[in-house]
PDB file of N, CA and C in Angstrom:
ATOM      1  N   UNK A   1       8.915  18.358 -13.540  1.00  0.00           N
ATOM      2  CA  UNK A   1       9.339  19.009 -12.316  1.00  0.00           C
ATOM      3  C   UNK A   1      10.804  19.419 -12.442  1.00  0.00           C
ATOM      4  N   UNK A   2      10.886  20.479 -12.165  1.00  0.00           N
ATOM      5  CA  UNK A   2      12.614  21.299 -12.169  1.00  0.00           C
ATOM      6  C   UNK A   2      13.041  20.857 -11.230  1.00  0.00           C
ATOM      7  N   UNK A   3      14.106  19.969 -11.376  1.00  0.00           N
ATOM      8  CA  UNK A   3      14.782  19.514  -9.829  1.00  0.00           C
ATOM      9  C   UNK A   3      15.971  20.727  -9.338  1.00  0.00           C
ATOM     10  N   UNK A   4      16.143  21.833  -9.888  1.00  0.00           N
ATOM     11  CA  UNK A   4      16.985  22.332  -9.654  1.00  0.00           C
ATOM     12  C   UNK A   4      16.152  23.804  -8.506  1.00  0.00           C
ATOM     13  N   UNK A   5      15.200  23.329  -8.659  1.00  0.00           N
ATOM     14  CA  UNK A   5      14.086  24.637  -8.148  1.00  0.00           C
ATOM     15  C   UNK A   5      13.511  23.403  -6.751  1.00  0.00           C
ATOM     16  N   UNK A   6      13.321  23.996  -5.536  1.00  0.00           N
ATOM     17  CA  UNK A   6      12.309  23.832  -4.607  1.00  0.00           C
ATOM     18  C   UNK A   6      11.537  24.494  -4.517  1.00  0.00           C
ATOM     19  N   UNK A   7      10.137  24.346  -4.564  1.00  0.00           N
ATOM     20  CA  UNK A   7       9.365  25.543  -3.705  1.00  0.00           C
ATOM     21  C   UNK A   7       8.968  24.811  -2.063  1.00  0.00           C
ATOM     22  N   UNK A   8       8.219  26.084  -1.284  1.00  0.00           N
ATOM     23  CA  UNK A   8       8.004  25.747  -0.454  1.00  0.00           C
ATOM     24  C   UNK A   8       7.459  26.431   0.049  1.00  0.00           C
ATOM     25  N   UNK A   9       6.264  26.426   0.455  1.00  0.00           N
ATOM     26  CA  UNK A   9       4.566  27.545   1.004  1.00  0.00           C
ATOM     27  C   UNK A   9       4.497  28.601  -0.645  1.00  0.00           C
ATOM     28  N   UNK A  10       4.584  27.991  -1.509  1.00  0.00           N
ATOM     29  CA  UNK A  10       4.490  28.545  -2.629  1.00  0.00           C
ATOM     30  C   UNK A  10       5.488  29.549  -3.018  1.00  0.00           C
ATOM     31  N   UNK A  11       6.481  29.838  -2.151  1.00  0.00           N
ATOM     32  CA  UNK A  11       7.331  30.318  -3.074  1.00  0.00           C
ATOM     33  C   UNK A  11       8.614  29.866  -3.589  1.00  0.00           C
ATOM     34  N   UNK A  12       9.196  29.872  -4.564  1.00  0.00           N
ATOM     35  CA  UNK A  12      10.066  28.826  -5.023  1.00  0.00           C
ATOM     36  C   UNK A  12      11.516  29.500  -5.138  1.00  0.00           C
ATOM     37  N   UNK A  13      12.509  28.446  -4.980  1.00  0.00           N
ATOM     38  CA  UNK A  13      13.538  28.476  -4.563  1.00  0.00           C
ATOM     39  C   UNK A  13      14.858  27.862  -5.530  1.00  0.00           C
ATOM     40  N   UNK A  14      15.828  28.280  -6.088  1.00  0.00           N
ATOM     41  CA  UNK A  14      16.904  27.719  -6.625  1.00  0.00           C
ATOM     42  C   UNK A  14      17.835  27.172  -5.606  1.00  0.00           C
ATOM     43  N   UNK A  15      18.075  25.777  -5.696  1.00  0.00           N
ATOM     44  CA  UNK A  15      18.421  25.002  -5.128  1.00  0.00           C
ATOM     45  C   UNK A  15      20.103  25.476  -4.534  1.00  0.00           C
ATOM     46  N   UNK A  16      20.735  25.700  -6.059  1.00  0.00           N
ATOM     47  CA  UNK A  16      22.018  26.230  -6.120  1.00  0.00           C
ATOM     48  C   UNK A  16      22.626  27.231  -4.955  1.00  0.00           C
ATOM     49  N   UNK A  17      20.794  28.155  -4.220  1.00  0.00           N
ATOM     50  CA  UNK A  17      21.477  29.188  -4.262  1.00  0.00           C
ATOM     51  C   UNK A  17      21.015  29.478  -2.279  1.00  0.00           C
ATOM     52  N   UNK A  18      20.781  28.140  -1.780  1.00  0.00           N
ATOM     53  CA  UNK A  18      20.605  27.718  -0.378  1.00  0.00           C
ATOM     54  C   UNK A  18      21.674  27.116  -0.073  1.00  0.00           C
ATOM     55  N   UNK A  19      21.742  26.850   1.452  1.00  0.00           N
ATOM     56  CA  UNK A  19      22.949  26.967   2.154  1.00  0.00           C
ATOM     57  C   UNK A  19      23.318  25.869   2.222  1.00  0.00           C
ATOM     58  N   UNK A  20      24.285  25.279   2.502  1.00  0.00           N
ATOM     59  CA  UNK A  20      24.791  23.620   2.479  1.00  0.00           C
ATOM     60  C   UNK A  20      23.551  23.132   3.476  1.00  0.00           C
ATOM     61  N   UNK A  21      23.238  23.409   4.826  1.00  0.00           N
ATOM     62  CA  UNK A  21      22.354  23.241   5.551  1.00  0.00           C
ATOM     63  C   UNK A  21      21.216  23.054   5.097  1.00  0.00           C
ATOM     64  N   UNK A  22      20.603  23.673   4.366  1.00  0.00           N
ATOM     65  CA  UNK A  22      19.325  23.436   3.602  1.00  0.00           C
ATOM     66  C   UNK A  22      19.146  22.419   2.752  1.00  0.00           C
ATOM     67  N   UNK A  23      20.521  22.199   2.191  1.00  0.00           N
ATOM     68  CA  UNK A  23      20.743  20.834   1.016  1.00  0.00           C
ATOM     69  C   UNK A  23      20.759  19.889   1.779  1.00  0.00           C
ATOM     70  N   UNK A  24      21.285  19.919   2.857  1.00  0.00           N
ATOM     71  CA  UNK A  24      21.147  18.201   3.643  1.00  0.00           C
ATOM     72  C   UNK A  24      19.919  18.244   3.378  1.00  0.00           C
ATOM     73  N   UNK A  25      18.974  18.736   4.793  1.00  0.00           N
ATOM     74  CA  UNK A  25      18.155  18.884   4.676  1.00  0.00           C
ATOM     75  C   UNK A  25      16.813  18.173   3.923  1.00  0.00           C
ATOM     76  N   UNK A  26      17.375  18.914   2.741  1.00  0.00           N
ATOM     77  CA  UNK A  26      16.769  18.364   1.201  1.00  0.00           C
ATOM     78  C   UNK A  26      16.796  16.665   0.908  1.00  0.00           C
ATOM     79  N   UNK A  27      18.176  16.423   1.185  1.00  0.00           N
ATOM     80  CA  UNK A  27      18.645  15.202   1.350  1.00  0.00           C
ATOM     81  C   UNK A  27      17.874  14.543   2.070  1.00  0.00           C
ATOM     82  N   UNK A  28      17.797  14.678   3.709  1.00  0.00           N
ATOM     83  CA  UNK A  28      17.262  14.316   4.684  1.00  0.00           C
ATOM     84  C   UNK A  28      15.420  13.869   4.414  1.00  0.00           C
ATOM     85  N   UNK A  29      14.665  14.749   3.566  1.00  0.00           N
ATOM     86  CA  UNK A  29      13.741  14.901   3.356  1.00  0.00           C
ATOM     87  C   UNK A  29      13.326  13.429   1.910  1.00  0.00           C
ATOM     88  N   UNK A  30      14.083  13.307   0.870  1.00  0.00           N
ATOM     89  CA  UNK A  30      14.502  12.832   0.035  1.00  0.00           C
ATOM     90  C   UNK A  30      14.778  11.512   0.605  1.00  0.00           C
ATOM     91  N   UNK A  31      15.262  11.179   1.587  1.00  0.00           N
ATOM     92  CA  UNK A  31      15.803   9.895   2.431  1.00  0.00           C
ATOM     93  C   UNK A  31      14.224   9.336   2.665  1.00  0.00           C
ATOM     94  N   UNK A  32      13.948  10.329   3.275  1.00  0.00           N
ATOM     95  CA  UNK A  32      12.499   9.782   4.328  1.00  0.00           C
ATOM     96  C   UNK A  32      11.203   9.657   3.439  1.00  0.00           C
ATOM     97  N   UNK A  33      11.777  10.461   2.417  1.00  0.00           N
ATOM     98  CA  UNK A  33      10.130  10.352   1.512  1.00  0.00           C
ATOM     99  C   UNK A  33      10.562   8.500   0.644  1.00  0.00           C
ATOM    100  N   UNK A  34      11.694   8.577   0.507  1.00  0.00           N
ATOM    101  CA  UNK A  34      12.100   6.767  -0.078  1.00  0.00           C
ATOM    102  C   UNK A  34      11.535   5.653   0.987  1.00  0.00           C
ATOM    103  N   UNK A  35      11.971   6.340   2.075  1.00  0.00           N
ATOM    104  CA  UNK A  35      11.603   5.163   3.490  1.00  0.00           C
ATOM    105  C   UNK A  35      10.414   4.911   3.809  1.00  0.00           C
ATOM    106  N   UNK A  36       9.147   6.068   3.437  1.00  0.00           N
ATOM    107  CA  UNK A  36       8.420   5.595   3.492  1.00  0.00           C
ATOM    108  C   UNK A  36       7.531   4.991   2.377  1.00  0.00           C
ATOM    109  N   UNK A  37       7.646   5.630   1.299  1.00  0.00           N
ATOM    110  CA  UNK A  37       7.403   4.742   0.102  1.00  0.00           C
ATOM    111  C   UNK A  37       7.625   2.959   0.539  1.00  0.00           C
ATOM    112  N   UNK A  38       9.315   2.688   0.857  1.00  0.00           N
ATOM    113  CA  UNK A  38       9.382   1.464   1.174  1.00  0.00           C
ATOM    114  C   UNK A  38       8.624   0.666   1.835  1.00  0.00           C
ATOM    115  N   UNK A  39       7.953   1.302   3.478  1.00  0.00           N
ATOM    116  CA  UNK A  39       7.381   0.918   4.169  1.00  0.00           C
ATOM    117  C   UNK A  39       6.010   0.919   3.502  1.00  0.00           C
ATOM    118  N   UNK A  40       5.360   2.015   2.752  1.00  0.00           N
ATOM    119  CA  UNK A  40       4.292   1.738   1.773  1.00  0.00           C
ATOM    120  C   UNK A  40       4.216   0.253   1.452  1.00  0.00           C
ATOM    121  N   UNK A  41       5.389  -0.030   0.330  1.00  0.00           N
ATOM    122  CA  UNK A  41       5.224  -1.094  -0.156  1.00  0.00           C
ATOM    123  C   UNK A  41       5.105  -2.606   0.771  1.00  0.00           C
ATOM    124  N   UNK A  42       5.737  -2.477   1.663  1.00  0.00           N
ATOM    125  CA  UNK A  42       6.052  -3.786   2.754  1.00  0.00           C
ATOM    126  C   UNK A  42       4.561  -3.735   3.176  1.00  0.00           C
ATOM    127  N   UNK A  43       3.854  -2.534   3.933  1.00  0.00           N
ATOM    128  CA  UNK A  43       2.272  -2.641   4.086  1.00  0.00           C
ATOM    129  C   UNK A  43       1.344  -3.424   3.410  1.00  0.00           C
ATOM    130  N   UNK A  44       1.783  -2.853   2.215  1.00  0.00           N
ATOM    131  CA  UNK A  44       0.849  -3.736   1.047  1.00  0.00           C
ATOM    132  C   UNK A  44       1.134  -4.983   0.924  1.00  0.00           C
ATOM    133  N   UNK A  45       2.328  -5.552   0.996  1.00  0.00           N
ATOM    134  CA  UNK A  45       2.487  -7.310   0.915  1.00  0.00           C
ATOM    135  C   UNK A  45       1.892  -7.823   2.010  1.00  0.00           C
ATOM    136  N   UNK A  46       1.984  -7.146   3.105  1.00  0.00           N
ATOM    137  CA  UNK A  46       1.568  -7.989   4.586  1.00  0.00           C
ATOM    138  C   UNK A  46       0.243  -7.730   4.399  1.00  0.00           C
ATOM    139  N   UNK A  47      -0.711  -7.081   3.635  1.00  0.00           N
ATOM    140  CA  UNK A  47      -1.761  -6.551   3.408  1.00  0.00           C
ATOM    141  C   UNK A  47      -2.650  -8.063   2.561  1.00  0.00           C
ATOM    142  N   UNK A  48      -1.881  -8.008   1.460  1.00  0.00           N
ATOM    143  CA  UNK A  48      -1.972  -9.298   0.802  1.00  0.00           C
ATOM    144  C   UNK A  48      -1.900 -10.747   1.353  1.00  0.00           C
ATOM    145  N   UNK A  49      -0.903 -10.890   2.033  1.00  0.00           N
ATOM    146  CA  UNK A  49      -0.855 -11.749   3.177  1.00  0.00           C
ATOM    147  C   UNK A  49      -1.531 -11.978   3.840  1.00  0.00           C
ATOM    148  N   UNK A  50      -2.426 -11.448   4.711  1.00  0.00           N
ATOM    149  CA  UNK A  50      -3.143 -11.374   5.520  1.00  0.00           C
ATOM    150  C   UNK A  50      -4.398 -11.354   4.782  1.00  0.00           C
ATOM    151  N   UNK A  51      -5.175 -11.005   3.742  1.00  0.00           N
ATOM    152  CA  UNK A  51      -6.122 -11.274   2.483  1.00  0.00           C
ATOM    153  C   UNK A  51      -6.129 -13.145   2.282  1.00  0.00           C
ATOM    154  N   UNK A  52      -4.847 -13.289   2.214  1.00  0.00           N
ATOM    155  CA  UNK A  52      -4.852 -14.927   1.664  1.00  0.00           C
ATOM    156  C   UNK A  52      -4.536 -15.600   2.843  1.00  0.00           C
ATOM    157  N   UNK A  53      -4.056 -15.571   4.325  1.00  0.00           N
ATOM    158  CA  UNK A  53      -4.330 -16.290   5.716  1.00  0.00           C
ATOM    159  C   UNK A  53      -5.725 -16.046   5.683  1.00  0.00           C
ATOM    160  N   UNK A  54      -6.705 -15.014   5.459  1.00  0.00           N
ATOM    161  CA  UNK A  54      -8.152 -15.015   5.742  1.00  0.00           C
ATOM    162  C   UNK A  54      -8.693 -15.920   4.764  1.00  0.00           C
ATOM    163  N   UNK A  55      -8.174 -15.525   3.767  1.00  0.00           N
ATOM    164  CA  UNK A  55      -8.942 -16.759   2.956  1.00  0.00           C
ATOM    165  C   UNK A  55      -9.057 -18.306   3.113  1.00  0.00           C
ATOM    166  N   UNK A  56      -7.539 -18.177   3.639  1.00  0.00           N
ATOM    167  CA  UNK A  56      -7.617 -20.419   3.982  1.00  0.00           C
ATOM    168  C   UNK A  56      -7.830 -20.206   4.996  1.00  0.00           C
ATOM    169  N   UNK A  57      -8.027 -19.963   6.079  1.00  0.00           N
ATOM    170  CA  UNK A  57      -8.450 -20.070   7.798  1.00  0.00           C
ATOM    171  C   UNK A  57     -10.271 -20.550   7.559  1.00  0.00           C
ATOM    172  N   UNK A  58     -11.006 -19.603   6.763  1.00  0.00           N
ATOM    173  CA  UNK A  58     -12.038 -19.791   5.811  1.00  0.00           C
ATOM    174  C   UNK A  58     -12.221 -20.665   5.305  1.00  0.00           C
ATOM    175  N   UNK A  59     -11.389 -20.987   4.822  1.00  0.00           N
ATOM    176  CA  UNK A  59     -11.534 -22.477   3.711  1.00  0.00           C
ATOM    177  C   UNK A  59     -11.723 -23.458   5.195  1.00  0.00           C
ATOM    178  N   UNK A  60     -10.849 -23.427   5.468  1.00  0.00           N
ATOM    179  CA  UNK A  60     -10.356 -24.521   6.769  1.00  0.00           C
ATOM    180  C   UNK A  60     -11.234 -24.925   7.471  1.00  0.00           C
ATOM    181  N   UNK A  61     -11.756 -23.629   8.145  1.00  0.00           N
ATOM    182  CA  UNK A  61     -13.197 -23.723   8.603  1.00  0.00           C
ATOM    183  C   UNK A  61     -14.491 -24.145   8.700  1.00  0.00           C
ATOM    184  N   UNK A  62     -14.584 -24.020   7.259  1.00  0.00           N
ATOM    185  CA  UNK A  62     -15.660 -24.631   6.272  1.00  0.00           C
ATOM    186  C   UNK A  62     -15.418 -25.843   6.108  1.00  0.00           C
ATOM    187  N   UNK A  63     -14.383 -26.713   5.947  1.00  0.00           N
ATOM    188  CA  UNK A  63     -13.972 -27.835   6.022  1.00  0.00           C
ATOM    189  C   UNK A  63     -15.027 -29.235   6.983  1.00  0.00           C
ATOM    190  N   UNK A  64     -14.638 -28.225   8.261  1.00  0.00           N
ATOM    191  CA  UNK A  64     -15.275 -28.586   9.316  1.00  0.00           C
ATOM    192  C   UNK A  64     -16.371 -28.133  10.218  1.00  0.00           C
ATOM    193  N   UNK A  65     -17.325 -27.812   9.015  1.00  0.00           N
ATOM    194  CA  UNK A  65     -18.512 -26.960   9.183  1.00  0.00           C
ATOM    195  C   UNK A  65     -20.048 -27.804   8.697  1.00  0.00           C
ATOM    196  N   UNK A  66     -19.619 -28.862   8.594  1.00  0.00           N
ATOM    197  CA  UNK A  66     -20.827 -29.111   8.227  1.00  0.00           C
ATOM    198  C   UNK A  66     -20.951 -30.240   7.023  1.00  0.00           C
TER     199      UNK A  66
END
């Protein structure tokens, strides 16, 4: 991927040659696509988490099942 190129609705763009405004922007976009990646990842641990509370609540259960 050319980081120096954006496209965008398919037509593509030199980065160099957009307005400071557009580069935040870019920035701005770049921020939020990290943040949610992050939050991706935090999903998935509490995801896991909640996989292994089901599992011993289960266990636990069974304990006193019979």
């Amino acid at each position: 991927m050319d980081k120096s190129k954006l496209t965008i609705d398919g037509t593509e763009y030199s980065i160099a040659d957009l307005s400071d405004e557009a580069k935040i922007q870019i920035l701005n976009i770049q921020f939020v696509d990290e943040r949610i990646q992050q939050l991706n990842n935090e999903l998935a641990i509490a995801d896991t988490a909640r996989i292994g509370y089901s599992k011993a609540i289960k266990a636990e259960v069974s304990k006193h099942d019979g």
